[in-house]
PDB file of N, CA and C in Angstrom:
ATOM      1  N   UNK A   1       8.997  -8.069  42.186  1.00  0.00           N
ATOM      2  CA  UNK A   1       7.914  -8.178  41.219  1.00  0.00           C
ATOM      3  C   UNK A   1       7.198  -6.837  41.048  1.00  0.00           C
ATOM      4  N   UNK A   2       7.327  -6.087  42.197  1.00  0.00           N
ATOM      5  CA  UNK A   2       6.397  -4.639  41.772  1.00  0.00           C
ATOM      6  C   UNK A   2       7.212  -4.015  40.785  1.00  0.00           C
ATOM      7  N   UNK A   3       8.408  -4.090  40.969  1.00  0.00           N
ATOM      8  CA  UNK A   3       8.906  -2.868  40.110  1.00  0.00           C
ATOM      9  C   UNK A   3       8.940  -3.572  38.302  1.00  0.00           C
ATOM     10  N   UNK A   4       8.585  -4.663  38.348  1.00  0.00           N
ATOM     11  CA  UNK A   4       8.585  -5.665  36.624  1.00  0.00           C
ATOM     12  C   UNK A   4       6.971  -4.809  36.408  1.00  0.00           C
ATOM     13  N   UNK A   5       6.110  -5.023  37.539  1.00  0.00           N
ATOM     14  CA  UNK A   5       4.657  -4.299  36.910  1.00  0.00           C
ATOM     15  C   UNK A   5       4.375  -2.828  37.059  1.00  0.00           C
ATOM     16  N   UNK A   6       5.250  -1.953  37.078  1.00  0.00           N
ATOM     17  CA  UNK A   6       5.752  -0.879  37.521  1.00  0.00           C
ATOM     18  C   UNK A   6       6.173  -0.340  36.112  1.00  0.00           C
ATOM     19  N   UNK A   7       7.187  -1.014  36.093  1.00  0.00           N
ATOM     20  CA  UNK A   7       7.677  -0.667  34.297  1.00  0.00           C
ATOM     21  C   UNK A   7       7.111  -1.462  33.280  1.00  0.00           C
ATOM     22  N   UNK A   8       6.281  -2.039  33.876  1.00  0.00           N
ATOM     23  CA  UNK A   8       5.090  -2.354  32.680  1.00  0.00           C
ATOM     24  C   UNK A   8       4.471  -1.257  32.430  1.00  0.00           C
ATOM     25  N   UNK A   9       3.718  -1.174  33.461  1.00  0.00           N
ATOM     26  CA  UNK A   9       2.986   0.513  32.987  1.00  0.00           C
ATOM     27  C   UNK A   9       3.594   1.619  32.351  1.00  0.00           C
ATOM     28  N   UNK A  10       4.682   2.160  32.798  1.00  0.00           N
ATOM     29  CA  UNK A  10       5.320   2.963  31.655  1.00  0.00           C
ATOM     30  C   UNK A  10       5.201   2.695  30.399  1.00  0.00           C
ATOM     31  N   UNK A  11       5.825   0.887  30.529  1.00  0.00           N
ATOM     32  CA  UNK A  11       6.376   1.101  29.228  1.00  0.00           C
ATOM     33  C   UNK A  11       5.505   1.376  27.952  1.00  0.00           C
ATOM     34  N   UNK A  12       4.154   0.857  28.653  1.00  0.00           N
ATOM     35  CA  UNK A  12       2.700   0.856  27.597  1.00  0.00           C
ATOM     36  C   UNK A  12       2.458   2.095  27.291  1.00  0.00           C
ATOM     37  N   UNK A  13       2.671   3.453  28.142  1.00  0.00           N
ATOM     38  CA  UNK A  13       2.502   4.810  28.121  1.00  0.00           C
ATOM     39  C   UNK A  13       4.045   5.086  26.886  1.00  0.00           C
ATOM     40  N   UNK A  14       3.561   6.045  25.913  1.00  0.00           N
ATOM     41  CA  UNK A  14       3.898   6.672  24.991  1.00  0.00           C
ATOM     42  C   UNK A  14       4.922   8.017  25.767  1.00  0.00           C
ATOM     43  N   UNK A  15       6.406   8.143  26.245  1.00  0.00           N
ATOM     44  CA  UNK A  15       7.207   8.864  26.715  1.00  0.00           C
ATOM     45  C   UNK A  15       8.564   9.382  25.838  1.00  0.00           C
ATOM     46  N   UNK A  16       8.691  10.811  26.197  1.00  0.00           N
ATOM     47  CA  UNK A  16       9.819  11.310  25.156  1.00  0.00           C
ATOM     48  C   UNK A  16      10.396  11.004  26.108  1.00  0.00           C
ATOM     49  N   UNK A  17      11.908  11.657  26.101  1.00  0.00           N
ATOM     50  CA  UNK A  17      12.927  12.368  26.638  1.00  0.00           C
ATOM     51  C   UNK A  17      13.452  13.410  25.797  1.00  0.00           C
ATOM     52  N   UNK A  18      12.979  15.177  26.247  1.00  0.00           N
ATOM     53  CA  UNK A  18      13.611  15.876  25.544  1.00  0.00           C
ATOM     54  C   UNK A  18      14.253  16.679  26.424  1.00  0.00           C
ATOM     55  N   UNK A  19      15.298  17.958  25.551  1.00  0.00           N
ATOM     56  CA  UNK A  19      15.906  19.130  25.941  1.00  0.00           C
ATOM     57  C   UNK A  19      15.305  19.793  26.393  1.00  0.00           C
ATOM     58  N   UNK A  20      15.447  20.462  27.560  1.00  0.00           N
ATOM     59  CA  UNK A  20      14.044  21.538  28.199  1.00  0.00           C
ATOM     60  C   UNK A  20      14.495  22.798  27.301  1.00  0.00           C
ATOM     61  N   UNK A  21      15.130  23.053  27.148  1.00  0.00           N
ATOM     62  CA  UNK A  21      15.798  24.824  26.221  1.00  0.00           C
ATOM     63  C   UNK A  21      15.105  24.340  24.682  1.00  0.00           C
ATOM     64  N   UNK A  22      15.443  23.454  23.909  1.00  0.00           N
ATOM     65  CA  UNK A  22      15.333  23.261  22.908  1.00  0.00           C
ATOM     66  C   UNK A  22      13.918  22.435  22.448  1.00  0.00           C
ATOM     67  N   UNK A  23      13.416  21.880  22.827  1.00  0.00           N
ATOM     68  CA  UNK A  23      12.296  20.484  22.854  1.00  0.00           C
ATOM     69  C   UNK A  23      12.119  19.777  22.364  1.00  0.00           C
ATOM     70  N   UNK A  24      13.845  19.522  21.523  1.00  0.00           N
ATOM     71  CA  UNK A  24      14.252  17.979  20.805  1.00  0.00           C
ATOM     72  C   UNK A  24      14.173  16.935  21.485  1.00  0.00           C
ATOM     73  N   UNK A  25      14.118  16.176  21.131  1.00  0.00           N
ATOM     74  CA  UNK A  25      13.708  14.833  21.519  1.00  0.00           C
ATOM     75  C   UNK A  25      14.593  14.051  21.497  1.00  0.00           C
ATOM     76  N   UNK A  26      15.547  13.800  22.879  1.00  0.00           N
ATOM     77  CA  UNK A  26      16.465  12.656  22.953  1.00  0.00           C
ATOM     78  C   UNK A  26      16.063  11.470  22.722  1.00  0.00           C
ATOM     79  N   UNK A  27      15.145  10.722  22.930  1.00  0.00           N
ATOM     80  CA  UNK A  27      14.763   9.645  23.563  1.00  0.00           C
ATOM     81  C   UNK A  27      13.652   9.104  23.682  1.00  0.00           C
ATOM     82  N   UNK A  28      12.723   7.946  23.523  1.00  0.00           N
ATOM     83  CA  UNK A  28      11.157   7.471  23.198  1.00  0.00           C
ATOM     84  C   UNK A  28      11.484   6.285  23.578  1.00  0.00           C
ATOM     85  N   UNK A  29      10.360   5.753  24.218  1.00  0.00           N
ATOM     86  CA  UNK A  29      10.374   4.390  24.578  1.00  0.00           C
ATOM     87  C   UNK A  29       9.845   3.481  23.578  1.00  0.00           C
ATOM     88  N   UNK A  30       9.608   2.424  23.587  1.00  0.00           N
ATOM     89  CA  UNK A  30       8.899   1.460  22.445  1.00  0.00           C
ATOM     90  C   UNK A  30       7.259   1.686  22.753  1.00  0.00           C
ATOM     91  N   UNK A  31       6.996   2.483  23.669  1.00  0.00           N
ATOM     92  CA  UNK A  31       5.698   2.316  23.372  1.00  0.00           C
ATOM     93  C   UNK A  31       5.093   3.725  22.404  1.00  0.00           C
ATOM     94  N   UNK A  32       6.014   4.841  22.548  1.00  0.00           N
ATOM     95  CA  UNK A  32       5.616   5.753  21.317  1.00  0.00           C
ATOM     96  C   UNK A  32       6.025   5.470  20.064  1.00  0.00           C
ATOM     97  N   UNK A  33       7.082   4.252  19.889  1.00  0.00           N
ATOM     98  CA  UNK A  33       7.001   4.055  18.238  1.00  0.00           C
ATOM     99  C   UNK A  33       5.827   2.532  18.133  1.00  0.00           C
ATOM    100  N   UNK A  34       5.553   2.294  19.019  1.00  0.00           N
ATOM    101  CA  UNK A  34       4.643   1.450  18.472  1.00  0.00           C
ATOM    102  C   UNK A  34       3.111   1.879  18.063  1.00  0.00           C
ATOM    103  N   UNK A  35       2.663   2.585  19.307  1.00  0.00           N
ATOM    104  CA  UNK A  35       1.562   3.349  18.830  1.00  0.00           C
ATOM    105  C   UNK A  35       1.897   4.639  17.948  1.00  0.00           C
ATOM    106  N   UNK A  36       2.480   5.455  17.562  1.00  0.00           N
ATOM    107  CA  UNK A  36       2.626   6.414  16.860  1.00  0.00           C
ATOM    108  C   UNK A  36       3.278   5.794  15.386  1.00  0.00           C
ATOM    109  N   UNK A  37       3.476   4.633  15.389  1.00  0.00           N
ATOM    110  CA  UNK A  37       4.290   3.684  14.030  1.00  0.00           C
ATOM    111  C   UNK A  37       5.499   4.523  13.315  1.00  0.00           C
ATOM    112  N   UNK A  38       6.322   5.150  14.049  1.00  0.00           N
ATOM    113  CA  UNK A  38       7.512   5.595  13.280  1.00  0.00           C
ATOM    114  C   UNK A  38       8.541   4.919  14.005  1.00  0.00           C
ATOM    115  N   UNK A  39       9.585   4.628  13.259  1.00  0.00           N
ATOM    116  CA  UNK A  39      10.814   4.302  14.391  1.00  0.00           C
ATOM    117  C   UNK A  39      11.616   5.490  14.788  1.00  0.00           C
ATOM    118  N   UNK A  40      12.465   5.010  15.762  1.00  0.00           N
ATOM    119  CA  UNK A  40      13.083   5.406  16.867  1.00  0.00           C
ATOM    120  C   UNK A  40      13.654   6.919  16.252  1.00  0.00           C
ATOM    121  N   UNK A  41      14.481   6.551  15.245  1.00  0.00           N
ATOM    122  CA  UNK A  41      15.194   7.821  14.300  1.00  0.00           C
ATOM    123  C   UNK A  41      14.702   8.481  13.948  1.00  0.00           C
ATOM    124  N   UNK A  42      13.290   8.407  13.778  1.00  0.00           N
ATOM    125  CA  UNK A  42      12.246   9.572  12.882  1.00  0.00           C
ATOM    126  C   UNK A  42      12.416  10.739  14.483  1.00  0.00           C
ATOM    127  N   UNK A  43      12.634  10.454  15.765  1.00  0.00           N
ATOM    128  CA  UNK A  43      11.750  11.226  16.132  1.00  0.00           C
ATOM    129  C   UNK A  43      12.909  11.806  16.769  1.00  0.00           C
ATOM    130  N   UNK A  44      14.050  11.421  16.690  1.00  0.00           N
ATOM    131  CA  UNK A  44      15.902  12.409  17.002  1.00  0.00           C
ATOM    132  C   UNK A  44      15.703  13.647  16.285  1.00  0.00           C
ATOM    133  N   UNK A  45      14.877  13.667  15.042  1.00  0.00           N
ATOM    134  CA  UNK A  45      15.017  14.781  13.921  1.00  0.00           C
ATOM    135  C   UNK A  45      13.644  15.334  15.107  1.00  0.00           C
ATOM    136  N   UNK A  46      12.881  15.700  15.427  1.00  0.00           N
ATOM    137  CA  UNK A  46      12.028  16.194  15.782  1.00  0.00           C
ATOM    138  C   UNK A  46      12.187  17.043  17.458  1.00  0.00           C
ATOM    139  N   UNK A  47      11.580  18.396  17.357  1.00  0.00           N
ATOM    140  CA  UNK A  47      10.983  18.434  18.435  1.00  0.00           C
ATOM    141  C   UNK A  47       9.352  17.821  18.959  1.00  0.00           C
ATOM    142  N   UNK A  48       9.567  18.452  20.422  1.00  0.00           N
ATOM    143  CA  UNK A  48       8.186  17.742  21.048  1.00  0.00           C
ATOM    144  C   UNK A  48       6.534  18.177  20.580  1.00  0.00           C
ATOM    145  N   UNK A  49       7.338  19.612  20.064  1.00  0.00           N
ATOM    146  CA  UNK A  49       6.436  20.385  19.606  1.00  0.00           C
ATOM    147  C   UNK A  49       5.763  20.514  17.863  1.00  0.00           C
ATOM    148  N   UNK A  50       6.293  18.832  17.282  1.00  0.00           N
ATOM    149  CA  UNK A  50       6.766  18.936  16.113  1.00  0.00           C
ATOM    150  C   UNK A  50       5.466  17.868  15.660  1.00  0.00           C
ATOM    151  N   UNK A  51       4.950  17.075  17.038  1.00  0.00           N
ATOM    152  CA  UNK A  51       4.123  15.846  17.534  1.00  0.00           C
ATOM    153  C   UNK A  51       2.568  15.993  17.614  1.00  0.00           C
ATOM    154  N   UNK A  52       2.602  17.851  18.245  1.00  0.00           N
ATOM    155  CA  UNK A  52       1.249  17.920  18.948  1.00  0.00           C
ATOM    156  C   UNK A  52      -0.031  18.675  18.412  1.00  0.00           C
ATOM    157  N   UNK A  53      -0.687  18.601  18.747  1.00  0.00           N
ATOM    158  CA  UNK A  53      -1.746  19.535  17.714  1.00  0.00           C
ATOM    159  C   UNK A  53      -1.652  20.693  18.866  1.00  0.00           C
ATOM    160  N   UNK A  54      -2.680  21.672  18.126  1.00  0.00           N
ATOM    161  CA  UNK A  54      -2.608  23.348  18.728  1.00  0.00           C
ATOM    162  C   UNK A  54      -2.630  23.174  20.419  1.00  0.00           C
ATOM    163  N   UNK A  55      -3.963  22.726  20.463  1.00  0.00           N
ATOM    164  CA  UNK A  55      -4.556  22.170  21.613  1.00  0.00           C
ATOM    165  C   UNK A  55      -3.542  21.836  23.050  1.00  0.00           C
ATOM    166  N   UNK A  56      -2.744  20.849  22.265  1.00  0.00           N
ATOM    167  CA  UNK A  56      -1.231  20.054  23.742  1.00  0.00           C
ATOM    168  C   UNK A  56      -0.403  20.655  23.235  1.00  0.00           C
ATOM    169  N   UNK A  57      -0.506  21.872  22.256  1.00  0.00           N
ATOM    170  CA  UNK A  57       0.975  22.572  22.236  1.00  0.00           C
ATOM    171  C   UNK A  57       0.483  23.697  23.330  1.00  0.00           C
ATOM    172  N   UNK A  58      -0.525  24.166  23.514  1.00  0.00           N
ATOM    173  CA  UNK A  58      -1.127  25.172  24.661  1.00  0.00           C
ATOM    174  C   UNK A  58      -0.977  24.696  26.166  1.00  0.00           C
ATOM    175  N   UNK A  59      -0.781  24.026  26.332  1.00  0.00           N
ATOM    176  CA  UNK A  59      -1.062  22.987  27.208  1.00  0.00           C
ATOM    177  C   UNK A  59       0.420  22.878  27.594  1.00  0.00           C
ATOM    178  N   UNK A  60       1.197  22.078  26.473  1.00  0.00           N
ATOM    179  CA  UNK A  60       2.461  22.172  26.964  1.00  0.00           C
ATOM    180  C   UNK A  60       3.523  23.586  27.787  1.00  0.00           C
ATOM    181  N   UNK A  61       2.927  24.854  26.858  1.00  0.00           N
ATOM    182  CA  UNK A  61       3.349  25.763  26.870  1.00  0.00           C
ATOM    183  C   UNK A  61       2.876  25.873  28.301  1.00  0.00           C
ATOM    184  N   UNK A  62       2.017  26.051  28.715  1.00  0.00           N
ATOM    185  CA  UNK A  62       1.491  26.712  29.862  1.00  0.00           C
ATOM    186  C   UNK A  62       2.438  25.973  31.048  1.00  0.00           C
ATOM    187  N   UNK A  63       2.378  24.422  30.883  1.00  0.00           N
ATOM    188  CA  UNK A  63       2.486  23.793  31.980  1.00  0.00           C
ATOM    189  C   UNK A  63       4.242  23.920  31.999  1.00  0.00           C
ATOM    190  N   UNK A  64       5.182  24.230  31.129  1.00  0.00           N
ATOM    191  CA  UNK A  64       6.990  24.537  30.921  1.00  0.00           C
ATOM    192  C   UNK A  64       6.557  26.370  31.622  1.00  0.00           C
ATOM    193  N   UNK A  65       5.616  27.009  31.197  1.00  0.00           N
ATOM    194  CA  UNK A  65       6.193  28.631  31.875  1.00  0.00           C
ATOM    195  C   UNK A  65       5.501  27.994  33.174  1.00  0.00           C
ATOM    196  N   UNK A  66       4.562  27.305  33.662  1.00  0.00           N
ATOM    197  CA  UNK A  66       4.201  27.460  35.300  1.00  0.00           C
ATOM    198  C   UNK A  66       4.776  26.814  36.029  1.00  0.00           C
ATOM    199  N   UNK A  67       6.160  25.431  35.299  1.00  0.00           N
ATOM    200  CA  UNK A  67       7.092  24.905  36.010  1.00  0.00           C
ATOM    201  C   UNK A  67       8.620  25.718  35.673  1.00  0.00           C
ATOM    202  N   UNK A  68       8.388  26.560  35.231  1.00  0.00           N
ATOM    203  CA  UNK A  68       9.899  26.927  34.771  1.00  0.00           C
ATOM    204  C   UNK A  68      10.726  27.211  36.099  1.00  0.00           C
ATOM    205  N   UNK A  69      11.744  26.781  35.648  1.00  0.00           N
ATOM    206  CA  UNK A  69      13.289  26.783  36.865  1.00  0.00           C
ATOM    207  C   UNK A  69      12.605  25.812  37.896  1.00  0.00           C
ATOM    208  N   UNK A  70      11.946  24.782  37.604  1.00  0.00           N
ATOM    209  CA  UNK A  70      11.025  23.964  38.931  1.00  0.00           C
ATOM    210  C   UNK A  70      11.831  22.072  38.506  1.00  0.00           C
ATOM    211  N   UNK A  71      12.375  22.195  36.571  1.00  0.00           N
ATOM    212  CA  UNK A  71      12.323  21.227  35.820  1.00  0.00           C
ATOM    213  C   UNK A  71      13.971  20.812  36.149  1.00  0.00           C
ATOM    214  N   UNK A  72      14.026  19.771  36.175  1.00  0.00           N
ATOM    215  CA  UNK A  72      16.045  19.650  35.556  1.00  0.00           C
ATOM    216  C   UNK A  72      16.140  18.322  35.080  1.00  0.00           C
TER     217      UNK A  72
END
């Protein structure tokens, strides 16, 4: 039973899966097309960086160069 309320929580959280080189976007769970209202295909065409305002693109940036070669 923990792990059913376990991946509950994820699943409610809004998650990509992208390319670390590239920052296309393999992959989204149902909870970023539900809150973000696009489906699944809109977001294959997209990078991660395609999503965010200035703000979590700074943010992102910082936190990929202060993990770099740390990610796989």
């Amino acid at each position: 039973m923990k792990f059913s309320s376990e991946e509950s929580f994820f699943d409610a959280q809004p998650m990509f899966v992208c390319d670390q080189s590239t920052l296309k976007i393999l992959d989204v769970n149902n909870a970023a097309v539900s809150i973000l209202g696009y489906p699944k295909k809109y977001f294959y065409k997209k990078r991660v960086v395609d999503l965010g305002t200035q703000k979590s693109l700074n943010e992102l940036d910082a936190s990929l160069k202060a993990h770099k070669g740390q990610i796989s």
